[in-house]
N, C-alpha and C. Protein backbone atom coordinates (compact mmCIF):
# COMPACT_ATOMS: atom_id res chain seq x y z
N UNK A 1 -15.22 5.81 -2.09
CA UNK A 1 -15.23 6.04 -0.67
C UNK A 1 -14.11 7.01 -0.28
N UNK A 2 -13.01 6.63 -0.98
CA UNK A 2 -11.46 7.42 -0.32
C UNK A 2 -11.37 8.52 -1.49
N UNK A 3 -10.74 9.35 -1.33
CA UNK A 3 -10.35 10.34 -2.84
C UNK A 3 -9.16 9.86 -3.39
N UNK A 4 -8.89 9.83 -4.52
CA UNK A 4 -7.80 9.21 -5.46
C UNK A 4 -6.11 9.52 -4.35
N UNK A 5 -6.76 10.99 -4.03
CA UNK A 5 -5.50 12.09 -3.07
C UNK A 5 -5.43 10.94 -1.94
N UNK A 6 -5.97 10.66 -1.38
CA UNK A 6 -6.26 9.57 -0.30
C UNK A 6 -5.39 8.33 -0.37
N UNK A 7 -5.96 7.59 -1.32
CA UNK A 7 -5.52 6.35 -1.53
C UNK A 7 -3.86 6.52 -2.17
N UNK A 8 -3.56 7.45 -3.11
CA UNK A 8 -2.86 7.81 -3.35
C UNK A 8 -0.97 7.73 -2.12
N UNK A 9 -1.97 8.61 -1.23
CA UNK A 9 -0.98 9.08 -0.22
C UNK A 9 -0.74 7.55 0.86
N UNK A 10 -1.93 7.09 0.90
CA UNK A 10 -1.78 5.75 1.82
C UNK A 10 -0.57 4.62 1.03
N UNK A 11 -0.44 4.49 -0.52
CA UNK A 11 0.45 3.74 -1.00
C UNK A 11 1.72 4.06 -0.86
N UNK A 12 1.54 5.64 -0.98
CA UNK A 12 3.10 6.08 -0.50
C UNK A 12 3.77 5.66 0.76
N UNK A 13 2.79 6.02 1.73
CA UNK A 13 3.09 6.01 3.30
C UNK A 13 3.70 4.21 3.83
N UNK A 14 2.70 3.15 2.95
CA UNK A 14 2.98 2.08 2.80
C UNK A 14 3.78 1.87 2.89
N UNK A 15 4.41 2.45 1.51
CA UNK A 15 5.58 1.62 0.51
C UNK A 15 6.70 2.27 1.45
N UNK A 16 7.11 3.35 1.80
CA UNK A 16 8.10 4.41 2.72
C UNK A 16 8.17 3.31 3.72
N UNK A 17 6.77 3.35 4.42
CA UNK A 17 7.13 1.93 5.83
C UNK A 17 7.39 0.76 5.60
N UNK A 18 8.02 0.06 4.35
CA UNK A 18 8.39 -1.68 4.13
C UNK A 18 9.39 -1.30 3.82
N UNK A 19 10.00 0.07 3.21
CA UNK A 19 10.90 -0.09 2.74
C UNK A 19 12.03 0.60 4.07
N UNK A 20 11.44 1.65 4.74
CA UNK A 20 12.14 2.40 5.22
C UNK A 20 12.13 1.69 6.95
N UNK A 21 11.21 1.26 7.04
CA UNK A 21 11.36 0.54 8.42
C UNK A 21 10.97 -0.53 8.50
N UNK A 22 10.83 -1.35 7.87
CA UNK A 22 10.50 -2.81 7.81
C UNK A 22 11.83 -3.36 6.79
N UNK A 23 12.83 -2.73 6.96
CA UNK A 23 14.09 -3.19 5.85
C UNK A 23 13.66 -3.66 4.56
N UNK A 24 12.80 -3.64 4.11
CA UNK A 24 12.71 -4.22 2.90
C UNK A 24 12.61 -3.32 1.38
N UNK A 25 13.91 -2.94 1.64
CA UNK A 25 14.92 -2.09 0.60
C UNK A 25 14.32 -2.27 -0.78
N UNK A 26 13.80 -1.75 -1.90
CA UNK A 26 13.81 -2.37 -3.09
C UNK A 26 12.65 -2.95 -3.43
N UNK A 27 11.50 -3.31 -2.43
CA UNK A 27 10.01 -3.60 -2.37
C UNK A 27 9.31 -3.16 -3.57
N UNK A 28 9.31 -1.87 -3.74
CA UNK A 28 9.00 -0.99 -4.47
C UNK A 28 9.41 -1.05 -5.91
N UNK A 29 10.63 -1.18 -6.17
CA UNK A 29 11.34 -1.37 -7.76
C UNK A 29 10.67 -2.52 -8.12
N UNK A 30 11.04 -3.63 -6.96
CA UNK A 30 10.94 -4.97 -7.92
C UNK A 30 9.29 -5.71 -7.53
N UNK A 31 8.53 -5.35 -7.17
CA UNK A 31 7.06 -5.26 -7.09
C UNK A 31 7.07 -5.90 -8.48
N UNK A 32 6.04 -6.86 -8.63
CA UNK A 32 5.20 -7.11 -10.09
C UNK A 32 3.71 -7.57 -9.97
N UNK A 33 3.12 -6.89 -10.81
CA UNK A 33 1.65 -7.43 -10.51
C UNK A 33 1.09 -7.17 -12.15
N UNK A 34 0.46 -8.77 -12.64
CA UNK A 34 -0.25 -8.26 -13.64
C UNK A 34 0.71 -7.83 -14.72
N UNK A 35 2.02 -7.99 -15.23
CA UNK A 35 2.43 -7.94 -15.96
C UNK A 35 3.25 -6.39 -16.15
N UNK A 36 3.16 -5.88 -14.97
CA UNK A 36 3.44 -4.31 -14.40
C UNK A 36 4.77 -4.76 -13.75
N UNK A 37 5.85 -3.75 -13.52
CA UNK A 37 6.43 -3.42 -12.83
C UNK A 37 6.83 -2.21 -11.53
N UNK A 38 7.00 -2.33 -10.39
CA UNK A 38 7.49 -1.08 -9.63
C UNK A 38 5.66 -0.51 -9.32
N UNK A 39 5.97 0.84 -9.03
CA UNK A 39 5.38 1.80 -8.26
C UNK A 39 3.73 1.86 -9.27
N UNK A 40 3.82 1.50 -10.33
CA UNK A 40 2.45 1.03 -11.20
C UNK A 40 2.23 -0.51 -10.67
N UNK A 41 2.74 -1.42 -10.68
CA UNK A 41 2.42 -2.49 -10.60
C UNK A 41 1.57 -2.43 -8.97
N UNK A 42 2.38 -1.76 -8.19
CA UNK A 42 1.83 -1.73 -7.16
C UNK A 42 0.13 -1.59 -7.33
N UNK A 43 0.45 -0.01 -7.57
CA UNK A 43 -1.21 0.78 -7.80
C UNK A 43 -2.11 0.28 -8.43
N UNK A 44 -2.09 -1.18 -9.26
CA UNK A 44 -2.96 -1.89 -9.92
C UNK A 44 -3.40 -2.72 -8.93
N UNK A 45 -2.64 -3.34 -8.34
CA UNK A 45 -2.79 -4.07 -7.14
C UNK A 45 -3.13 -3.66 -6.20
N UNK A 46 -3.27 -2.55 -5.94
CA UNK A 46 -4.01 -2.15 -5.13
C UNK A 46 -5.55 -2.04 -5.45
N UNK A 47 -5.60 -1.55 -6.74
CA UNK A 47 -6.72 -1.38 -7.54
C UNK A 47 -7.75 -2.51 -7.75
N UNK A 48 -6.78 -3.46 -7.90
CA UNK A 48 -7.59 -4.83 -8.20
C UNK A 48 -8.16 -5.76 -6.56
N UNK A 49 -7.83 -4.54 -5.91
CA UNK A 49 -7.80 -5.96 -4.45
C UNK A 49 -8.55 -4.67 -3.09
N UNK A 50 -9.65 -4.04 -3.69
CA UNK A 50 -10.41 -3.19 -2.94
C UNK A 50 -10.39 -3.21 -1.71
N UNK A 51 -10.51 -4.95 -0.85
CA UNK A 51 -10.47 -4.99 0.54
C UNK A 51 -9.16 -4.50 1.03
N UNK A 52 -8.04 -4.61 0.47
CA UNK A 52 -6.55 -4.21 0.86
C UNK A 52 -6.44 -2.74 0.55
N UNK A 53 -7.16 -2.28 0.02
CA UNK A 53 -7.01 -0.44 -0.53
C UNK A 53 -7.59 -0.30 0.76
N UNK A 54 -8.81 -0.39 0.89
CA UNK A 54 -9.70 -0.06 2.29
C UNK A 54 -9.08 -0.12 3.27
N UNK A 55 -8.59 -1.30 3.67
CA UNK A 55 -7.80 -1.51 5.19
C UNK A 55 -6.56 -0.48 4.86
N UNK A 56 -5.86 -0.31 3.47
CA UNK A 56 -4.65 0.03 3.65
C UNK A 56 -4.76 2.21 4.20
N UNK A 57 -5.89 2.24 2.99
CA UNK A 57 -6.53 3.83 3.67
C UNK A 57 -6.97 3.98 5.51
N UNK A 58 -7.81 3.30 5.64
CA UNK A 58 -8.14 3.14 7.28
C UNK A 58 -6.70 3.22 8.26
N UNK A 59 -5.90 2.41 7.99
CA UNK A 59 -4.50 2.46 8.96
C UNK A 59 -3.90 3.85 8.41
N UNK A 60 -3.64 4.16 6.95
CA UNK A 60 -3.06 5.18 6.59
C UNK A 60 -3.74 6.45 7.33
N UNK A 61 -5.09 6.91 7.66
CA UNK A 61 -5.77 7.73 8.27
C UNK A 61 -5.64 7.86 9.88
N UNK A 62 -5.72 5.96 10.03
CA UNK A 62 -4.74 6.21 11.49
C UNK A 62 -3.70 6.82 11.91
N UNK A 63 -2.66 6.17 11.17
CA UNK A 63 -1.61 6.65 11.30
C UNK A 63 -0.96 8.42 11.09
N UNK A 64 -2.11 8.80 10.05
CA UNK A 64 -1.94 10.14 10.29
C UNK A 64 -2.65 11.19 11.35
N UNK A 65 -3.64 10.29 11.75
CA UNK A 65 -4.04 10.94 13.12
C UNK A 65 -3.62 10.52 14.53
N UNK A 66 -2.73 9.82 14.35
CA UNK A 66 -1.66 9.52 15.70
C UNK A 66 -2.37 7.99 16.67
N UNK A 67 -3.40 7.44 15.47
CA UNK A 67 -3.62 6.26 16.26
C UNK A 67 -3.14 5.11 16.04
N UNK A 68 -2.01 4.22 16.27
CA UNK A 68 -1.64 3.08 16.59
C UNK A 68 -2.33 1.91 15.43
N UNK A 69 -1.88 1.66 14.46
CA UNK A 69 -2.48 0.53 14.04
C UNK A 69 -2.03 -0.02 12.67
N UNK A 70 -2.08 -1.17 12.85
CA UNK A 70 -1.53 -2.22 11.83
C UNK A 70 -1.37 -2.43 10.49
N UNK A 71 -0.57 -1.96 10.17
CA UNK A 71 -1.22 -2.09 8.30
C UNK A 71 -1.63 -4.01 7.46
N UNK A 72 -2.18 -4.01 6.79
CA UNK A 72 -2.97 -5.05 6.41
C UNK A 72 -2.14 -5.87 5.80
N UNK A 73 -2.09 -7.20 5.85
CA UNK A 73 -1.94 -8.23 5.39
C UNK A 73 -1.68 -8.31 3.97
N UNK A 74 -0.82 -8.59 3.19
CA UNK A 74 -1.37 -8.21 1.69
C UNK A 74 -1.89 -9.72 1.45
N UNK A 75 -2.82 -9.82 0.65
CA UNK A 75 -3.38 -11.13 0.41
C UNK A 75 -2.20 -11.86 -1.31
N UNK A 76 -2.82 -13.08 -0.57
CA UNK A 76 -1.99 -14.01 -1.88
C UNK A 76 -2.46 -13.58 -3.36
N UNK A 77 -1.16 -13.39 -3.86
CA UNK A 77 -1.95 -13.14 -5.35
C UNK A 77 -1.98 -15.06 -6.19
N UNK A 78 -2.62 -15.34 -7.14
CA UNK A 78 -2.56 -16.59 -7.66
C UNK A 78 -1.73 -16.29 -8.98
């Protein structure tokens, strides 16, 4: 649905806004998913959890077209 360039840029934009304005310094390094660490661990997780890529592209597209809106929930991992 999204281009790799897409989804790509939405994880960045993400990760910049938890870390850079949501104080949460370090989000990014210490991320683990799946036996991954950091800025991969992320992108698997993102990978593995399609409904959260989707919502996370949709706000990311918002947000680059100047409309107002929420970025997504991350769901529980087990």
């Amino acid at each position: 649905m999204f281009t790799i360039e897409i989804e790509r840029n939405a994880i960045e934009y993400y990760l910049y806004h938890l870390e850079n304005e949501k104080g949460l310094k370090g989000f990014t390094n210490n991320f683990t998913h799946d036996g991954l660490k950091g800025l991969v661990a992320f992108d698997m997780f993102c990978t593995d959890n399609p409904e959260f890529m989707l919502e996370l592209c949709c706000t990311y597209l918002d947000h680059t077209s100047g409309i107002e809106a929420e970025f997504p929930q991350m769901p529980e991992v087990a």
